[in-house]
PDB file of N, CA and C in Angstrom:
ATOM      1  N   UNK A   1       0.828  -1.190   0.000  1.00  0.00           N
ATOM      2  CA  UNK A   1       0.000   0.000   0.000  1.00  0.00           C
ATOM      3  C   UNK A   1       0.867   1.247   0.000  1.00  0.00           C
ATOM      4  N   UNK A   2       0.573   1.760  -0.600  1.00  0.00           N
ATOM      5  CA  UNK A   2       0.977   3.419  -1.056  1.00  0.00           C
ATOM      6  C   UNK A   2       0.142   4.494  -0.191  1.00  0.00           C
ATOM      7  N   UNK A   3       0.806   5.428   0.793  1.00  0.00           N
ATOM      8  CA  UNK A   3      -0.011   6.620   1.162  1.00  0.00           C
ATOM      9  C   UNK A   3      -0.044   7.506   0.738  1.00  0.00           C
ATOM     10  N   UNK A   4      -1.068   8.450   0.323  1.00  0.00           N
ATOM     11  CA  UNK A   4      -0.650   9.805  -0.055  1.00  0.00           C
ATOM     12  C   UNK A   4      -1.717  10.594   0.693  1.00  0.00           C
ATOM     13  N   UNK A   5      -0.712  11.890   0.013  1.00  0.00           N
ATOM     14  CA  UNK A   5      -1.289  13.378   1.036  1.00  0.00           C
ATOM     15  C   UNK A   5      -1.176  14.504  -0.064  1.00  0.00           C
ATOM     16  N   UNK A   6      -2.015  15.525   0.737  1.00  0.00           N
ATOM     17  CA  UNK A   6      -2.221  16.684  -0.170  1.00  0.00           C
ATOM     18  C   UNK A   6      -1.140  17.588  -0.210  1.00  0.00           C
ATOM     19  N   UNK A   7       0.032  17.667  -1.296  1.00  0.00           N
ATOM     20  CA  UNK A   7       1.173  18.792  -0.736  1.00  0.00           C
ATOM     21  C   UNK A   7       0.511  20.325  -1.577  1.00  0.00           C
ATOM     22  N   UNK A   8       1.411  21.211  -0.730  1.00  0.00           N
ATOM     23  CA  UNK A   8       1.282  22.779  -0.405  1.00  0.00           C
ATOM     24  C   UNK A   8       0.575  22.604  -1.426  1.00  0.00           C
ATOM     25  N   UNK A   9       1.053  22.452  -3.150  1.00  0.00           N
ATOM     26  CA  UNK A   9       0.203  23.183  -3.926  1.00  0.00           C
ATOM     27  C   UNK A   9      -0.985  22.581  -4.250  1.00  0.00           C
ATOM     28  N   UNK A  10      -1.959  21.566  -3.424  1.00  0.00           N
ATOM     29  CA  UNK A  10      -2.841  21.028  -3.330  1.00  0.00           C
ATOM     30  C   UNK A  10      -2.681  19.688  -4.934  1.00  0.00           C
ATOM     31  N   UNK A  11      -1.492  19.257  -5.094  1.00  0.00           N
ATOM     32  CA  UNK A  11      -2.061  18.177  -5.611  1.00  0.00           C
ATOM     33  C   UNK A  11      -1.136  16.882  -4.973  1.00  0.00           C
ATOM     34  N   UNK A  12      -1.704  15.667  -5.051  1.00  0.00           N
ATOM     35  CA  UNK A  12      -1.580  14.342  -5.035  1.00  0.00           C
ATOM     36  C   UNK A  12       0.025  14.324  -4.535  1.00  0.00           C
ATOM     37  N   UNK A  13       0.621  13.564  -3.520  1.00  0.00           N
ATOM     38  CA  UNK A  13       2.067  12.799  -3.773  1.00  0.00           C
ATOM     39  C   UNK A  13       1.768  12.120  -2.744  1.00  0.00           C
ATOM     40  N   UNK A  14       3.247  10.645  -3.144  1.00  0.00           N
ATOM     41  CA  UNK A  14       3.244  10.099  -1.992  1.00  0.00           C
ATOM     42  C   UNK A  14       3.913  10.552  -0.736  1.00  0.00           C
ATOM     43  N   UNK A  15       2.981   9.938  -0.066  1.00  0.00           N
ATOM     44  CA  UNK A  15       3.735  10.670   1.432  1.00  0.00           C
ATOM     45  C   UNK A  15       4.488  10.234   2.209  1.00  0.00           C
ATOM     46  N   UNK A  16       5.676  10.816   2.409  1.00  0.00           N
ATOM     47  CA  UNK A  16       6.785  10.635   3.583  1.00  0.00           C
ATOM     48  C   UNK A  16       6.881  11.858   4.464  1.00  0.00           C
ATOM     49  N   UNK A  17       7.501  11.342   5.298  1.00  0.00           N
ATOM     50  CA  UNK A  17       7.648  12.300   6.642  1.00  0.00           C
ATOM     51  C   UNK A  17       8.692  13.374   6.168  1.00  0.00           C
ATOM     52  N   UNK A  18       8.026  14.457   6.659  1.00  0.00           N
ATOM     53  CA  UNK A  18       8.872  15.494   6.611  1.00  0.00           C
ATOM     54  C   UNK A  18      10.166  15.607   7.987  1.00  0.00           C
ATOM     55  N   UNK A  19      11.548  15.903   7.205  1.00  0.00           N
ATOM     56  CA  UNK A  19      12.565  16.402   8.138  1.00  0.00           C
ATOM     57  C   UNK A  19      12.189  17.926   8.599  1.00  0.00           C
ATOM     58  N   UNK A  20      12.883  17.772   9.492  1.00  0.00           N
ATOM     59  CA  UNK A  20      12.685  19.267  10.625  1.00  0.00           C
ATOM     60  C   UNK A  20      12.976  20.098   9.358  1.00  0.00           C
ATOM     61  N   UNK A  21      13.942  20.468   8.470  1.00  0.00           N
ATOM     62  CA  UNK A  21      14.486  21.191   7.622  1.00  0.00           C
ATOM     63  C   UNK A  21      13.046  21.666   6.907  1.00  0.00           C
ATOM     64  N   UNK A  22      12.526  20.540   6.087  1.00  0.00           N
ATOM     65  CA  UNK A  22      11.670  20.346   5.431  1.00  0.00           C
ATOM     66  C   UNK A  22      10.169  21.301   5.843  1.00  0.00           C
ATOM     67  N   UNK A  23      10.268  21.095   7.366  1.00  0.00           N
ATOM     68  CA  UNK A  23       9.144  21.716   7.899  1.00  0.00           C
ATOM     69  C   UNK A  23       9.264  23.464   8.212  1.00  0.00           C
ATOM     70  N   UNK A  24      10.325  23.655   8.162  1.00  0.00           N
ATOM     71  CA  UNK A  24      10.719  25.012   8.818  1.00  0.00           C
ATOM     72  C   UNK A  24      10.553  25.717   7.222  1.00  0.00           C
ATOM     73  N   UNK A  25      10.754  25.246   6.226  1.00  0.00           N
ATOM     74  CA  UNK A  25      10.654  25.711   5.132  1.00  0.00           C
ATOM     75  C   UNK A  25       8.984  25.714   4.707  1.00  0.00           C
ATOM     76  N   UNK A  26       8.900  24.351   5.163  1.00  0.00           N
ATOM     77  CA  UNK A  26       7.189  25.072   4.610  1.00  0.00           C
ATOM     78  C   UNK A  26       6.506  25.826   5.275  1.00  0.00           C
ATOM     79  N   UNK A  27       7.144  26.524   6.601  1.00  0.00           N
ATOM     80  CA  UNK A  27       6.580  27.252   7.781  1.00  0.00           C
ATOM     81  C   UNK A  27       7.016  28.628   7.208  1.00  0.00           C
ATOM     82  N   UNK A  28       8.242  28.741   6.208  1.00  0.00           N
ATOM     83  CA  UNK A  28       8.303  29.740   6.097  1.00  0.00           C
ATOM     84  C   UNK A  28       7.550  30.146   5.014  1.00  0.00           C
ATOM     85  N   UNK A  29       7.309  29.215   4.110  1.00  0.00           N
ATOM     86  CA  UNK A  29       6.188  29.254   2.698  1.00  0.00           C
ATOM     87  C   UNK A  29       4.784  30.370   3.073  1.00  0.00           C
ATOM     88  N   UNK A  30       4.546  28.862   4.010  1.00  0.00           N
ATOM     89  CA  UNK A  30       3.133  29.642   5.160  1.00  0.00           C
ATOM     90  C   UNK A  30       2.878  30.958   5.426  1.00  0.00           C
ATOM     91  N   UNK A  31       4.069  31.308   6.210  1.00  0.00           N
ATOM     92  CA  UNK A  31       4.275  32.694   6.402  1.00  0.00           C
ATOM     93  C   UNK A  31       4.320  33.843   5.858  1.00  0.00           C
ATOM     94  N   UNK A  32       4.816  33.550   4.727  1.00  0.00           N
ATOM     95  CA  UNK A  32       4.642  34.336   3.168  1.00  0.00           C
ATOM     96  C   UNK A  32       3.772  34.379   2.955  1.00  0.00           C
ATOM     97  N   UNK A  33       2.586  33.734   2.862  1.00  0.00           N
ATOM     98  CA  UNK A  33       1.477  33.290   2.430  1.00  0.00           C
ATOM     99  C   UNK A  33       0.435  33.751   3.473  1.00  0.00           C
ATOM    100  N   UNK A  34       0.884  34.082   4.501  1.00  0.00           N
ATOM    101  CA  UNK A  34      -0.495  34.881   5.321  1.00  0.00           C
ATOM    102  C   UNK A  34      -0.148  35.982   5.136  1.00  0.00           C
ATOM    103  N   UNK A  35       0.918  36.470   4.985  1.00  0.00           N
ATOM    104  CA  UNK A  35       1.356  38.023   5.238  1.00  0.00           C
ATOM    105  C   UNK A  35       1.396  38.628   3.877  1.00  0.00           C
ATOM    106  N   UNK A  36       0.842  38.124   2.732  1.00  0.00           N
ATOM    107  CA  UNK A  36       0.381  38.433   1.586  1.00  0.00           C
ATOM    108  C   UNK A  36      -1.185  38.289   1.468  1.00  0.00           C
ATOM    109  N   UNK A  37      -1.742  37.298   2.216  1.00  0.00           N
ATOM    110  CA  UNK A  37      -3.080  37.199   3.072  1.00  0.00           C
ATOM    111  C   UNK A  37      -3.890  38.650   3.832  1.00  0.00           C
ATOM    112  N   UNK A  38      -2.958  39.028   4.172  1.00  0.00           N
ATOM    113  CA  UNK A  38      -2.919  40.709   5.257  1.00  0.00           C
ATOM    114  C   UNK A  38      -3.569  41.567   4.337  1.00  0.00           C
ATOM    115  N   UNK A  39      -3.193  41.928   2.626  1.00  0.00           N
ATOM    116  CA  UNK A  39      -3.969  42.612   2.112  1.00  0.00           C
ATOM    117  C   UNK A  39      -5.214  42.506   1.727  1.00  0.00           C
ATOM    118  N   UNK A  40      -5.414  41.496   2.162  1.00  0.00           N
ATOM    119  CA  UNK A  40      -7.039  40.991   1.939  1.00  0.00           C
ATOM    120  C   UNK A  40      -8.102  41.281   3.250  1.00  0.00           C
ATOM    121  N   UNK A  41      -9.238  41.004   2.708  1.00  0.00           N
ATOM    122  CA  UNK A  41     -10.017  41.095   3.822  1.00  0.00           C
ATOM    123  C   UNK A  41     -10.326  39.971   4.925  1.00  0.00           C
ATOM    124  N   UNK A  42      -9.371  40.167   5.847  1.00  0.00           N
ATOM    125  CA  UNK A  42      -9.285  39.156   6.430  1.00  0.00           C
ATOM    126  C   UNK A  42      -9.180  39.833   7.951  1.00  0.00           C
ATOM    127  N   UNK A  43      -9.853  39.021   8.843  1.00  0.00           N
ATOM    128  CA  UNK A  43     -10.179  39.746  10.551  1.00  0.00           C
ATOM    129  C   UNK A  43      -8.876  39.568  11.243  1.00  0.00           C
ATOM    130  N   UNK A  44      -8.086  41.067  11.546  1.00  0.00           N
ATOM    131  CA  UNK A  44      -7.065  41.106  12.565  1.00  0.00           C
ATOM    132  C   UNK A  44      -6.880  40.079  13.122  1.00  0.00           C
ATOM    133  N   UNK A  45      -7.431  39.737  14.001  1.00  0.00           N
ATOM    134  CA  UNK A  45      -7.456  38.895  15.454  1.00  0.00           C
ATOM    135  C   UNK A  45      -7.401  37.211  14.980  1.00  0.00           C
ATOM    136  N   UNK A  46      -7.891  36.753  13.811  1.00  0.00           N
ATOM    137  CA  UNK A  46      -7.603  35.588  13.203  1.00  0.00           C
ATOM    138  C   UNK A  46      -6.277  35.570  12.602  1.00  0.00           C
ATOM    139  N   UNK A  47      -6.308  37.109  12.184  1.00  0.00           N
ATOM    140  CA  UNK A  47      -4.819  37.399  11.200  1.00  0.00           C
ATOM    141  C   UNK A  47      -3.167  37.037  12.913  1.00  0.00           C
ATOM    142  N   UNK A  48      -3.755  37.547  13.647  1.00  0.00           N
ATOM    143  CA  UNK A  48      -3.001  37.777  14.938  1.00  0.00           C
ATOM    144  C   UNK A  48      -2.830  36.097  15.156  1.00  0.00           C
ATOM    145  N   UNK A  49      -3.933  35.615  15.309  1.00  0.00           N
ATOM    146  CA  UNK A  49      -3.674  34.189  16.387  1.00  0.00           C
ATOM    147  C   UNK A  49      -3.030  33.316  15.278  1.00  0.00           C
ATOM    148  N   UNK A  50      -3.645  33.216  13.875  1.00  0.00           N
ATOM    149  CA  UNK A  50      -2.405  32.525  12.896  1.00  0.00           C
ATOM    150  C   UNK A  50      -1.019  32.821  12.872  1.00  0.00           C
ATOM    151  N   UNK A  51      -0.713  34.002  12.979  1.00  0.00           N
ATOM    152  CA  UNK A  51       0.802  34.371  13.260  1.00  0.00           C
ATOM    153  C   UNK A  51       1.360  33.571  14.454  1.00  0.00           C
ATOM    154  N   UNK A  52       0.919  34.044  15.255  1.00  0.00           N
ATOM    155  CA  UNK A  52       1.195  33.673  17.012  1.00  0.00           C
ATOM    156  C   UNK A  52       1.592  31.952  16.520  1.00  0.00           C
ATOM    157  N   UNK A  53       0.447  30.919  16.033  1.00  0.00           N
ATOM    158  CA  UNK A  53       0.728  29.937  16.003  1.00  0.00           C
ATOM    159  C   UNK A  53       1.961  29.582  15.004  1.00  0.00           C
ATOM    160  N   UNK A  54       2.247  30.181  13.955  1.00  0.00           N
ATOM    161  CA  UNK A  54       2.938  29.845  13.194  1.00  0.00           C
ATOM    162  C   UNK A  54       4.573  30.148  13.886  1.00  0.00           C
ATOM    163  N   UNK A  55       4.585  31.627  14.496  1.00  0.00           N
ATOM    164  CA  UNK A  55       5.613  31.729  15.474  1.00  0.00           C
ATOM    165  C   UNK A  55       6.455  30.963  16.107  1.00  0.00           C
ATOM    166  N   UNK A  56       5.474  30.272  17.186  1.00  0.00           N
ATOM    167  CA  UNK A  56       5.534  29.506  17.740  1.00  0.00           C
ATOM    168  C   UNK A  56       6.165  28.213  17.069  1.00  0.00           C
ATOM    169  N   UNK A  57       5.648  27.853  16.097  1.00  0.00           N
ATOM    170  CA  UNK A  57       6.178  26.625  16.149  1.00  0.00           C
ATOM    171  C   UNK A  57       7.015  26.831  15.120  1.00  0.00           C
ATOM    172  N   UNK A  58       7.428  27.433  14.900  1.00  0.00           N
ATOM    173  CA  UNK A  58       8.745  27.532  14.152  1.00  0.00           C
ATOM    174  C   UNK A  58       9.639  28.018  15.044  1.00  0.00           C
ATOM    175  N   UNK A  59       9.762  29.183  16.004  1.00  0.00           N
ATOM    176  CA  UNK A  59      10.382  29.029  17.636  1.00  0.00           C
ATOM    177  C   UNK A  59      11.003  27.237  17.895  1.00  0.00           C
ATOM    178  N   UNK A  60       9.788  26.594  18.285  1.00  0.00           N
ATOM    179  CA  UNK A  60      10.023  25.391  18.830  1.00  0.00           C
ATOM    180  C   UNK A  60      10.804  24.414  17.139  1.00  0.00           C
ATOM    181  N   UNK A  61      10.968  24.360  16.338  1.00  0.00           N
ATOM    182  CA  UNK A  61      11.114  23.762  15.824  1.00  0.00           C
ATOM    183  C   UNK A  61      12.797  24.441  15.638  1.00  0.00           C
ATOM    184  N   UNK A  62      12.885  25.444  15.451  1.00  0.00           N
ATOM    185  CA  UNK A  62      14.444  25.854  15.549  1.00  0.00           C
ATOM    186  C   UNK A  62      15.351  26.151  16.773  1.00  0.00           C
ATOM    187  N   UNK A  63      14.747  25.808  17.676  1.00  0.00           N
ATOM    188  CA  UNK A  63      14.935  25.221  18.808  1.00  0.00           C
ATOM    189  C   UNK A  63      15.395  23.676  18.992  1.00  0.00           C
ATOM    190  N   UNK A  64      14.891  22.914  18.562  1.00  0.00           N
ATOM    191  CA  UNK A  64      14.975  21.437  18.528  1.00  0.00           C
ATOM    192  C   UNK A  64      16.025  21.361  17.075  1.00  0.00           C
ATOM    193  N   UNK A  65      16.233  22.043  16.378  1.00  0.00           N
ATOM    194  CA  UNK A  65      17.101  22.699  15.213  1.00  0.00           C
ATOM    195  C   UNK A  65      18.832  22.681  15.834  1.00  0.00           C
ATOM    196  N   UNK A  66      18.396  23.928  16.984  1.00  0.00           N
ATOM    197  CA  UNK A  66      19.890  23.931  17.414  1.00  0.00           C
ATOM    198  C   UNK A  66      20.612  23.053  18.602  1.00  0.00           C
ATOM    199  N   UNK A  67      19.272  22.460  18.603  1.00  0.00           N
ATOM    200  CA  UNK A  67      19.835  21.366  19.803  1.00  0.00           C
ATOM    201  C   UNK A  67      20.658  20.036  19.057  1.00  0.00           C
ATOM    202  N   UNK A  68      20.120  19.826  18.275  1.00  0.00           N
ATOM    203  CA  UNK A  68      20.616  18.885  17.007  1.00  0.00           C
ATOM    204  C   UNK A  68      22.330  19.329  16.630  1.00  0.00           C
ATOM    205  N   UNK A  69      22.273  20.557  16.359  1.00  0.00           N
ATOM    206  CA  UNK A  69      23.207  21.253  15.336  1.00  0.00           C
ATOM    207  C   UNK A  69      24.751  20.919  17.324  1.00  0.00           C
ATOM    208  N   UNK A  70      24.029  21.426  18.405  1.00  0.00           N
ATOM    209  CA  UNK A  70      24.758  21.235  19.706  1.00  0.00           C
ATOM    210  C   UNK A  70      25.552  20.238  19.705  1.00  0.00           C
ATOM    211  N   UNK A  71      24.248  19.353  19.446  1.00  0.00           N
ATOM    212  CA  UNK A  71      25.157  17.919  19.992  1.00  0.00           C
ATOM    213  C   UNK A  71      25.352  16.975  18.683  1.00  0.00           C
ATOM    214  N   UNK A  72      25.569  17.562  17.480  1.00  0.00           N
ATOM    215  CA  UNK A  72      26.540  17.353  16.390  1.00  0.00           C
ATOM    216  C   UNK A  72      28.063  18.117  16.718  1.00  0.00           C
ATOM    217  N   UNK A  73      28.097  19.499  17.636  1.00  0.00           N
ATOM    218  CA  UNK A  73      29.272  19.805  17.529  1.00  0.00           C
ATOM    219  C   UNK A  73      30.071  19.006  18.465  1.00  0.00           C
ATOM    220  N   UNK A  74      29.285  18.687  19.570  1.00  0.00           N
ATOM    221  CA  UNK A  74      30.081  18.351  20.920  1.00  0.00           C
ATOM    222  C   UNK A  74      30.636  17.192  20.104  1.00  0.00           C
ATOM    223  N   UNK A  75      29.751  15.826  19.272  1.00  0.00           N
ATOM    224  CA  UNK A  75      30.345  14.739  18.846  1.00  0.00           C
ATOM    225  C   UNK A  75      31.935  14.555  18.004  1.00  0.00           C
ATOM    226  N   UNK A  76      32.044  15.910  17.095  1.00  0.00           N
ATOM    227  CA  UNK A  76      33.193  16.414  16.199  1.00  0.00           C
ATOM    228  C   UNK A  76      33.735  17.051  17.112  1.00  0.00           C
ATOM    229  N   UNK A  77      33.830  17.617  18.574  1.00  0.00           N
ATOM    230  CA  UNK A  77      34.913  17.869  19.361  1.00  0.00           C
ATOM    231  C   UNK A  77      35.765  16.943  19.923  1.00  0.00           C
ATOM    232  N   UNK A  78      34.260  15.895  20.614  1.00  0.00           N
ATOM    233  CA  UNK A  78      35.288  14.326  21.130  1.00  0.00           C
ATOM    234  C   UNK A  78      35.707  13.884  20.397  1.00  0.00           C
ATOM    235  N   UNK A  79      35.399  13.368  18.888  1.00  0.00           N
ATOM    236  CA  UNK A  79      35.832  13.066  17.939  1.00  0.00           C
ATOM    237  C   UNK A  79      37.174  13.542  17.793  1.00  0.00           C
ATOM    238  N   UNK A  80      37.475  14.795  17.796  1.00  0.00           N
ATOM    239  CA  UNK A  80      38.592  15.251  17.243  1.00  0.00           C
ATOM    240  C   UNK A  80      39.654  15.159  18.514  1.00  0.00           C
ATOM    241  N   UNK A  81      38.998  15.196  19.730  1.00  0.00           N
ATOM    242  CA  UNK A  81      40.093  14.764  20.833  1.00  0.00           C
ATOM    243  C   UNK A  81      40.840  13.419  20.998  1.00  0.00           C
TER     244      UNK A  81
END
């Protein structure tokens, strides 16, 4: 069996899991994409709490980003000791 899912530009692929990389990029797609959203008629306060969420988890996701990137360096320090 084959899964698929709807990607960004709404058509058909199969689906695999997105890497953290993968996600921070389509978070930033997103982001583009509401804040070109803004000139439209669209209610502040929905416009506000979509931000907030998108914030957020791109916060937490480049967070868990540099924790990765941490303890890749510490490994190439012992490594190199």
């Amino acid at each position: 069996y084959k899964t698929f899912s709807l990607a960004d530009n709404g058509q058909l692929e199969e689906f695999r899991p997105r890497t953290d990389i993968e996600a921070l990029v389509s978070l930033r797609n997103r982001t583009s994409q509401i804040e070109h959203d803004k000139t439209q008629a669209f209610p502040q306060a929905l416009k506000n709490r979509i931000s907030s969420i998108i914030t957020d988890e791109e916060a937490r996701l480049r967070a868990k980003f540099d924790r990765v990137l941490s303890v890749n360096s510490q490994i190439v320090r012992l490594m190199a000791n």
